[in-house]
Protein backbone atom coordinates (compact mmCIF):
# COMPACT_ATOMS: atom_id res chain seq x y z
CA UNK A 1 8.38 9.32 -19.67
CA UNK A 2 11.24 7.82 -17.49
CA UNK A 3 10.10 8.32 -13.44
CA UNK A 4 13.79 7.32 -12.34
CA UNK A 5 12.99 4.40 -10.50
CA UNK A 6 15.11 2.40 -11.76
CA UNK A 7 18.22 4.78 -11.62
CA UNK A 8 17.40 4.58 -7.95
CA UNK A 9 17.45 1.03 -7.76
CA UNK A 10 20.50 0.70 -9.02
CA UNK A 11 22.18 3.29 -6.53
CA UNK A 12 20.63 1.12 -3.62
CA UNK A 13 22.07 -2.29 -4.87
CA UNK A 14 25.55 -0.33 -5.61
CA UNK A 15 25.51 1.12 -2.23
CA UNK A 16 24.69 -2.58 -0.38
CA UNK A 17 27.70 -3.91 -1.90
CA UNK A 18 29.90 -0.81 -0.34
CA UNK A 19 30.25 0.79 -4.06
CA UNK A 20 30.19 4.03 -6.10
CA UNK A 21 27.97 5.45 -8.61
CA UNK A 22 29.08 7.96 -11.34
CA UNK A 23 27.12 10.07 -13.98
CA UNK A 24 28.88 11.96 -16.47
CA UNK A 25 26.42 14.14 -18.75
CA UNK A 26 27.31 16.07 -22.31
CA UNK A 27 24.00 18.36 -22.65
CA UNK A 28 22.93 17.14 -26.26
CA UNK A 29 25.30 13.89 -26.54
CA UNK A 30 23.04 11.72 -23.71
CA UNK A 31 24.40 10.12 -20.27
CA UNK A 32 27.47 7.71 -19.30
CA UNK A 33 26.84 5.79 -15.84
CA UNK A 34 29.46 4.32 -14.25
CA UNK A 35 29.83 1.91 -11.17
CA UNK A 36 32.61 1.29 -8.69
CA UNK A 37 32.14 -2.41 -6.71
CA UNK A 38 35.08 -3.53 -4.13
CA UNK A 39 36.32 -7.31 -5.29
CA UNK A 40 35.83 -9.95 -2.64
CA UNK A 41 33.88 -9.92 0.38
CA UNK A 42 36.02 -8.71 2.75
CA UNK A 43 34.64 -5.44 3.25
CA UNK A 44 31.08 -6.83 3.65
CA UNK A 45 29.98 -8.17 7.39
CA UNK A 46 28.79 -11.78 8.07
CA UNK A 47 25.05 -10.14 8.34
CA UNK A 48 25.57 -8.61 5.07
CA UNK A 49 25.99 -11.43 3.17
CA UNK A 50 24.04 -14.45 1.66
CA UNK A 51 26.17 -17.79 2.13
CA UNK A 52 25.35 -20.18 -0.93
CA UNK A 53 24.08 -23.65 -0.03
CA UNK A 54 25.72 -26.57 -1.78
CA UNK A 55 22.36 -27.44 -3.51
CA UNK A 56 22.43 -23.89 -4.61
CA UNK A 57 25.43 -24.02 -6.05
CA UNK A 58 24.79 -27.42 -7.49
CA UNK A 59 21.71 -27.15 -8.54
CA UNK A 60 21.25 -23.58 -9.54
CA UNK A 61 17.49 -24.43 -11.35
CA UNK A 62 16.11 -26.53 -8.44
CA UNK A 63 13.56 -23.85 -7.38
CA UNK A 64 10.53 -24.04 -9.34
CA UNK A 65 8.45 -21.38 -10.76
CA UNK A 66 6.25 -22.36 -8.32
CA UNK A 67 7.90 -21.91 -5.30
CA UNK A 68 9.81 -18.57 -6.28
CA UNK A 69 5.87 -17.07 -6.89
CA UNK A 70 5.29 -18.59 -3.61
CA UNK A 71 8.15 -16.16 -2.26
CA UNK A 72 6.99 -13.23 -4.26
CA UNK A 73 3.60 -13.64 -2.66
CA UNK A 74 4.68 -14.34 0.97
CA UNK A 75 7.21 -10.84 0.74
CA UNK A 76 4.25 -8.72 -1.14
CA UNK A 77 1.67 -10.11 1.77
CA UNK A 78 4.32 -8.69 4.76
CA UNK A 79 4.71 -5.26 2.42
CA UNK A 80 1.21 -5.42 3.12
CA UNK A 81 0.83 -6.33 6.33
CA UNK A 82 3.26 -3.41 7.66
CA UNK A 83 1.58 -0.63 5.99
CA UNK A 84 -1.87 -1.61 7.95
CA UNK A 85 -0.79 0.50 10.99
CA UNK A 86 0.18 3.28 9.04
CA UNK A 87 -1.49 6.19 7.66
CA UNK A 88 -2.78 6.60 4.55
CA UNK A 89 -1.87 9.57 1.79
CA UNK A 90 -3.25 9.80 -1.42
CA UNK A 91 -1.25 11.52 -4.54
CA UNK A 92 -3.28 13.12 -7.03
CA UNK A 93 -0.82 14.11 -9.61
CA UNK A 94 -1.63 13.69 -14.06
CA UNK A 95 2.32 13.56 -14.32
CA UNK A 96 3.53 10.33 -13.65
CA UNK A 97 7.41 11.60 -12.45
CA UNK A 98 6.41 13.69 -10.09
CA UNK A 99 3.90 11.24 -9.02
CA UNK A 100 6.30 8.77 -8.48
CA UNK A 101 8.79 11.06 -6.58
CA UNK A 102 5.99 11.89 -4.11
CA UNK A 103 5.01 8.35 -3.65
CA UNK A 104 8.90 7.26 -3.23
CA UNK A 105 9.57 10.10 -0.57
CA UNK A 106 6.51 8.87 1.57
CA UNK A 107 6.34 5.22 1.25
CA UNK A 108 8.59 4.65 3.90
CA UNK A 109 6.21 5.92 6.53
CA UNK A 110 2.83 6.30 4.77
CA UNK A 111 0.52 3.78 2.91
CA UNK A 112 0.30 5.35 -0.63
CA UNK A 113 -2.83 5.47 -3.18
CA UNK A 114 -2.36 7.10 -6.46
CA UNK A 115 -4.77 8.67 -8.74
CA UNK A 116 -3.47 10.10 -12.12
CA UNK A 117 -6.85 12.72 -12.40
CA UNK A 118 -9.45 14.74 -10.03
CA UNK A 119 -11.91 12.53 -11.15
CA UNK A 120 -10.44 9.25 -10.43
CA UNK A 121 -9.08 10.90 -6.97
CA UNK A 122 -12.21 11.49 -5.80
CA UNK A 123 -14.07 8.03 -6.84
CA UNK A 124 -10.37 6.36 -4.06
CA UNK A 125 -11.15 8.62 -1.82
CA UNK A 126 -14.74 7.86 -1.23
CA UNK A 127 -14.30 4.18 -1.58
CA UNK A 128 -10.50 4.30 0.49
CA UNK A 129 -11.17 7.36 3.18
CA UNK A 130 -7.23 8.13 3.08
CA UNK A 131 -5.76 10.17 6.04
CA UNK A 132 -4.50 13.17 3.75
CA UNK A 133 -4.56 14.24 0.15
CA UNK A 134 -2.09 15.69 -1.75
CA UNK A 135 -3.09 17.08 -5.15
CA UNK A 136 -2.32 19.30 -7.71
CA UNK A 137 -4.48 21.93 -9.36
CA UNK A 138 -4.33 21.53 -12.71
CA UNK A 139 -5.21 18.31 -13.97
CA UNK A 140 -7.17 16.75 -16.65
CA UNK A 141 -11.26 15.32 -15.99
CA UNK A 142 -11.39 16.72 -12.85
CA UNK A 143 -8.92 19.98 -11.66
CA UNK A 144 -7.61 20.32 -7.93
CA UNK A 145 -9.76 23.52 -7.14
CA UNK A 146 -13.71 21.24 -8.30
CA UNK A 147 -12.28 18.48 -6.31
CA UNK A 148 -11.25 19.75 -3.02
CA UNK A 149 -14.79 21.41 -3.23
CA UNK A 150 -16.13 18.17 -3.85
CA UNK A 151 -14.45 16.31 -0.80
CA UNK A 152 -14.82 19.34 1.45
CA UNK A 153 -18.86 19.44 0.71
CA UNK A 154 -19.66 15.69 1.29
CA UNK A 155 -20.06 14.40 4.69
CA UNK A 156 -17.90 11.13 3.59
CA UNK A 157 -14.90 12.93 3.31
CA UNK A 158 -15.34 16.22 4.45
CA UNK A 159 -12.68 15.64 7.62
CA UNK A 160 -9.92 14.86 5.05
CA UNK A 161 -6.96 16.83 5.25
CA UNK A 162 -6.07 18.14 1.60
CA UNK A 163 -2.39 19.59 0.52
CA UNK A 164 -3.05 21.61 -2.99
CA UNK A 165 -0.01 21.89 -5.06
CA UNK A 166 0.55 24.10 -7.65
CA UNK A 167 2.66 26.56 -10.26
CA UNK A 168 0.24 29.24 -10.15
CA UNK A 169 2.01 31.94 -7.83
CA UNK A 170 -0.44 34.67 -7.68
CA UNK A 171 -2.03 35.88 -4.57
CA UNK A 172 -5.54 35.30 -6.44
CA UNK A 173 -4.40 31.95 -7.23
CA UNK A 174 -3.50 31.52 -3.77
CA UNK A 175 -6.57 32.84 -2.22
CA UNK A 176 -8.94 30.51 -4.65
CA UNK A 177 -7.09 27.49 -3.25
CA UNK A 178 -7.15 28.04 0.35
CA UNK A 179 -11.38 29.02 -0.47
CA UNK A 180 -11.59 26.35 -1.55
CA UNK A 181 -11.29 24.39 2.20
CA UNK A 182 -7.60 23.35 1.53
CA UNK A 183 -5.66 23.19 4.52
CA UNK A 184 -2.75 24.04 2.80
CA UNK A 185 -1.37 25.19 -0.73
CA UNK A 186 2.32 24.86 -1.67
CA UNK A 187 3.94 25.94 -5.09
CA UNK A 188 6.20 24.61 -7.27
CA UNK A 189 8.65 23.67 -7.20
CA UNK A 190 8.55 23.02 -3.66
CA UNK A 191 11.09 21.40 -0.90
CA UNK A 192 10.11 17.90 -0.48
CA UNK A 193 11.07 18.36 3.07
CA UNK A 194 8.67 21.45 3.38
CA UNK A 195 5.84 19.35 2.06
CA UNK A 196 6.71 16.20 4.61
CA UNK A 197 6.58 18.98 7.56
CA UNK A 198 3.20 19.70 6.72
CA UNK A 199 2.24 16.62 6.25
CA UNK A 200 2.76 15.98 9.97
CA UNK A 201 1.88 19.19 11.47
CA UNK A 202 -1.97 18.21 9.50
CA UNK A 203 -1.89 14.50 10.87
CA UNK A 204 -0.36 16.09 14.24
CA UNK A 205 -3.34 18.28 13.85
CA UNK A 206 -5.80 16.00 12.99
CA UNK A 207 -5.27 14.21 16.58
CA UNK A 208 -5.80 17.42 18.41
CA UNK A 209 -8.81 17.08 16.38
CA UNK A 210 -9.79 13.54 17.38
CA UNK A 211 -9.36 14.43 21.42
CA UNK A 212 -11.57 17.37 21.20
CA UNK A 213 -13.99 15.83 19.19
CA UNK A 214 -13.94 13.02 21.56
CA UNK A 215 -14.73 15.23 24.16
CA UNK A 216 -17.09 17.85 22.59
CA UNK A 217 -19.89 17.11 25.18
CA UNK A 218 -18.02 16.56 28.42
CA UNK A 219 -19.29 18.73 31.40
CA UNK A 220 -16.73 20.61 31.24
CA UNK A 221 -16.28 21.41 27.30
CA UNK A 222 -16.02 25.04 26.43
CA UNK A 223 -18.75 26.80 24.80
CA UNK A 224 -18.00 28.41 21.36
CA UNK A 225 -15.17 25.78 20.90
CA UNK A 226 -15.97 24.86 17.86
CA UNK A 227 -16.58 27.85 15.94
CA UNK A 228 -13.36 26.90 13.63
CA UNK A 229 -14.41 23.39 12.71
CA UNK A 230 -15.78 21.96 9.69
CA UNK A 231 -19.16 22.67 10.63
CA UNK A 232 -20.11 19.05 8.53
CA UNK A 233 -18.44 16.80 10.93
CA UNK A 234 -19.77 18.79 13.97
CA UNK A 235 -23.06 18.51 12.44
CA UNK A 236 -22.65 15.05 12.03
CA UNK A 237 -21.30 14.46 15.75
CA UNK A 238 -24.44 16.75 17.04
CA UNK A 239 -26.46 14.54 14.90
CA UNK A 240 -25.32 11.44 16.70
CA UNK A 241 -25.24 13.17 19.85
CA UNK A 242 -29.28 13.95 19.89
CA UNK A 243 -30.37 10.89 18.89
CA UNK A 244 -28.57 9.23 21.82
CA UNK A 245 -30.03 11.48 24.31
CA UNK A 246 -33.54 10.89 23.15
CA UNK A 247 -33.07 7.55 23.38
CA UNK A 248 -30.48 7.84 26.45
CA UNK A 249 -32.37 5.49 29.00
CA UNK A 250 -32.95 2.51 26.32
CA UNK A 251 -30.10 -0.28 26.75
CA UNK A 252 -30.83 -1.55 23.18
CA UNK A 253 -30.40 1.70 21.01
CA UNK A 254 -27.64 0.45 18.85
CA UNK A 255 -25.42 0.74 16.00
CA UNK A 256 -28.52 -0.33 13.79
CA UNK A 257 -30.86 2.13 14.51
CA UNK A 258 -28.23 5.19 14.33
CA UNK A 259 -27.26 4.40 10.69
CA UNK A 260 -30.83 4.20 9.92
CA UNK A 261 -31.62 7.71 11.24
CA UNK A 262 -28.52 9.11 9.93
CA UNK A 263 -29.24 7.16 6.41
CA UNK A 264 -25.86 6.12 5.96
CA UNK A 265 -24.58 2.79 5.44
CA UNK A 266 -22.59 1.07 8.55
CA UNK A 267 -19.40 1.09 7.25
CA UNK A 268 -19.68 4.73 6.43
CA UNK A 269 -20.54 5.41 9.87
CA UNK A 270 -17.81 3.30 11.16
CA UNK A 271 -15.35 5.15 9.20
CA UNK A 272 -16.48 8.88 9.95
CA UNK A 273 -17.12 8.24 13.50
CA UNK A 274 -13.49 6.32 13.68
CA UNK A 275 -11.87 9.21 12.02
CA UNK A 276 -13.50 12.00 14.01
CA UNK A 277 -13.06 10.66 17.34
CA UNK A 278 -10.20 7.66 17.23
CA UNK A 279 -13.43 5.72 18.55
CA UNK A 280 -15.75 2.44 16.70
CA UNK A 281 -19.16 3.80 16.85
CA UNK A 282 -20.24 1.44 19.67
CA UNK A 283 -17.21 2.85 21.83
CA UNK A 284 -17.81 6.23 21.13
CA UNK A 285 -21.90 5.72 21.92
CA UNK A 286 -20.98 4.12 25.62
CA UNK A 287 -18.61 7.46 25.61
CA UNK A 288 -21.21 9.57 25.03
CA UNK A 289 -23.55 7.78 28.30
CA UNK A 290 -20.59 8.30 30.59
CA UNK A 291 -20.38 11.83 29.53
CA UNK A 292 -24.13 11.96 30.12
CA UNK A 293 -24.00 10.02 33.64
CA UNK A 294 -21.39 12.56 34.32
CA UNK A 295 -23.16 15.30 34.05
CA UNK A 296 -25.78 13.56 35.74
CA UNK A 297 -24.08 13.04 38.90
CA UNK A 298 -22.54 16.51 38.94
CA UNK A 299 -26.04 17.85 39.74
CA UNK A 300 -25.81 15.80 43.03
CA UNK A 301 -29.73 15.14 42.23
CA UNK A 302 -29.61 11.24 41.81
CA UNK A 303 -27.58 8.37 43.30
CA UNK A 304 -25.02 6.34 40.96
CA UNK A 305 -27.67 3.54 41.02
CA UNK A 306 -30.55 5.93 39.48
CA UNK A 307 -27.77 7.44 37.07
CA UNK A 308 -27.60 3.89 35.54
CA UNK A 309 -30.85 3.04 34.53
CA UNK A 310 -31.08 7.03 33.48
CA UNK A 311 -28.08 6.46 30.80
CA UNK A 312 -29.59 3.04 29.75
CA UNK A 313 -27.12 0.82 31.43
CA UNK A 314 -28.70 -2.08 33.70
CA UNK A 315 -25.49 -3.71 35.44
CA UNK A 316 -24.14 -1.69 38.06
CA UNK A 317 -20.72 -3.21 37.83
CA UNK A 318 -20.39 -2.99 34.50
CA UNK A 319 -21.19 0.40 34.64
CA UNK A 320 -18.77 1.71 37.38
CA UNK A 321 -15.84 -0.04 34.75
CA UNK A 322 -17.00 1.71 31.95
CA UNK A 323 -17.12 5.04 34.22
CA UNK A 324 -13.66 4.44 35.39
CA UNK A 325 -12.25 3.66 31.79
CA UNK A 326 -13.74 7.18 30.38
CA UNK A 327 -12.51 8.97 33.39
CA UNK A 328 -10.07 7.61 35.14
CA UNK A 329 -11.81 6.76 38.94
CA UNK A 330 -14.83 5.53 39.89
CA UNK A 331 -18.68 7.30 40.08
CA UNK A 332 -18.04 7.57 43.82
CA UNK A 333 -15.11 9.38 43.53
CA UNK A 334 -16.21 11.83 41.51
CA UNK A 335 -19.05 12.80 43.50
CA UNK A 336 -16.13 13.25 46.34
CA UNK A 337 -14.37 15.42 44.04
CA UNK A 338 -17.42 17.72 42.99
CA UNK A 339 -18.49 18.10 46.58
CA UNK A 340 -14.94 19.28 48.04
CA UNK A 341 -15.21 22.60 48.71
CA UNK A 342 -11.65 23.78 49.10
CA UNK A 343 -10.47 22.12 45.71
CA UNK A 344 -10.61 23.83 42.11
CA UNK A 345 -12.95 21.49 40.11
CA UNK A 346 -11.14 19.76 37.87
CA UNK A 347 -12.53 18.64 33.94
CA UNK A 348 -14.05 15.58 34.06
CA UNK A 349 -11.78 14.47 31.33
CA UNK A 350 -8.69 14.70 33.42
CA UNK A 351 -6.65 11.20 34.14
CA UNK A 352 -9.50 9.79 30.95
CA UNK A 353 -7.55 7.51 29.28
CA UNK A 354 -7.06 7.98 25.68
């Protein structure tokens, strides 16, 4: 089955040199494509053009195999190296045009990974830990509704974003999908545009996510806040959260020990931690003790020198900067702010910076 890639290509390279493209179609009889190129190169700019060397044009085989897979290499290696800062979708979709449509409309802004099948899906997204899924329902080995079950039930994936597509209408249909833990179901066909908007709005969301998750035990955080979330990643965070107060006075409590309590694997716990809260688990640990000091010091019970031993820091300086990074001023200044009686107390997390 044709995906129409290379109909595509061939608009592009008509279009760069400023022509036209034509279809004419008999239902029955097949398709005649015709192009329309301007002769010359007048109507291209200097920038638009490729001047010919005189060993090029000499010497049109001098370029060994060699040295054009060198070129191949070096272009597929900066592909590569400008989809690092982007995110990462993955299309789950068993047929392979509207696969490739998906992948074409969102390369230009996303890093894509394909899976034809549920089953396959799910073994990239354990291993990859994309930023959003897109899938469709019905598919062969695995179908959309077992695997968004699947990724929404493991603590792995469970914060992944997932976009179920489908061409079952029905309000049943509907209402299975979104039960499922899908943060969104669209039908087909559906308005590529549509399904780029929510895209965003879900990473969008996914950020609010991060900065309240960063902040979930601030002084200041809200109770009942979370009753909304996926209540596997709060777990996890709570999980993370009592094991550093119980050890919140030791200096050496580490990275180590965490993923051996938690049983998971330090990658793993880099990734979840990184995804939940924007942090590296060692970041979002010293977080966590200035959040701790905080509260600390808002009980006006201890000086800032006890509050550092208390939250397992043993340099004084060190410990002001890290107080001043999370918050934004210094431990004395936020005792001056907590004791002023004629100002509104402010959140502790105001002037942080992200």
């Amino acid at each position: 089955m044709s995906s129409g890639i290379g109909l595509s290509l061939a608009k592009k390279l008509v279009h760069l040199h400023k022509g036209e493209i034509f279809v004419d179609s008999i239902e029955g009889n097949g398709s005649t494509f015709s192009i329309k190129i301007p002769l010359g190169k007048d109507h291209l700019k200097a920038d638009e053009m490729v001047m010919e060397t005189e060993t090029d044009h000499l010497l049109p085989d001098i370029k060994s195999e060699s040295s054009k897979e060198n070129m191949f290499l070096q272009e597929a290696e900066e592909y590569s190296s400008n989809k690092k800062g982007f995110k990462s979708i993955l299309i789950i979709e068993d047929d392979e045009e509207i696969r490739s449509f998906l992948k074409e409309y969102f390369e230009k802004h996303y890093r894509i990974l394909e899976s034809s099948n549920g089953k396959e899906g799910l073994e990239v997204a354990m291993n990859s830990h994309p930023d959003l899924i897109i899938s469709d329902i019905m598919m062969p080995e695995m179908d959309g509704i077992d695997f968004c079950k699947t990724i929404k039930n493991n603590i792995r994936t469970s914060h992944i974003p997932i976009i179920l597509l489908t061409a079952k209408t029905s309000l049943t249909h509907h209402k299975e999908g979104i039960g499922t833990g899908a943060d969104a179901y669209i039908t087909k066909p559906f308005s590529p545009d549509i399904l780029g908007i929510t895209v965003n709005n879900l990473l969008q969301s996914r950020e609010n996510l991060i900065r309240f998750y960063r902040n979930l035990f601030t002084p200041d955080s809200p109770a009942g806040g979370t009753k909304d979330l996926n209540s596997l990643d709060e777990k996890f965070l709570h999980s993370i959260y009592e094991m550093l107060t119980a050890n919140i006075d030791k200096p050496d409590f580490n990275i180590n020990e965490l993923c051996e309590v938690l049983n998971m694997s330090r990658s793993l716990v880099y990734k979840k931690v990184k995804m939940l809260t924007g942090l590296s688990p060692g970041d979002y640990i010293r977080s966590l003790r200035m959040q701790e000091a905080a509260k600390l010091l808002k009980t006006k019970k201890y000086k800032v020198f006890e509050v550092v031993y208390m939250v397992g820091f043993s340099d004084l300086k060190y410990f002001r900067q890290c107080f001043a990074k999370e918050f934004g001023y210094s431990p004395s200044d936020f005792i001056k702010q907590t004791e002023a009686p004629d100002k509104p107390q402010s959140s502790v997390t105001d002037g942080a910076k992200s």
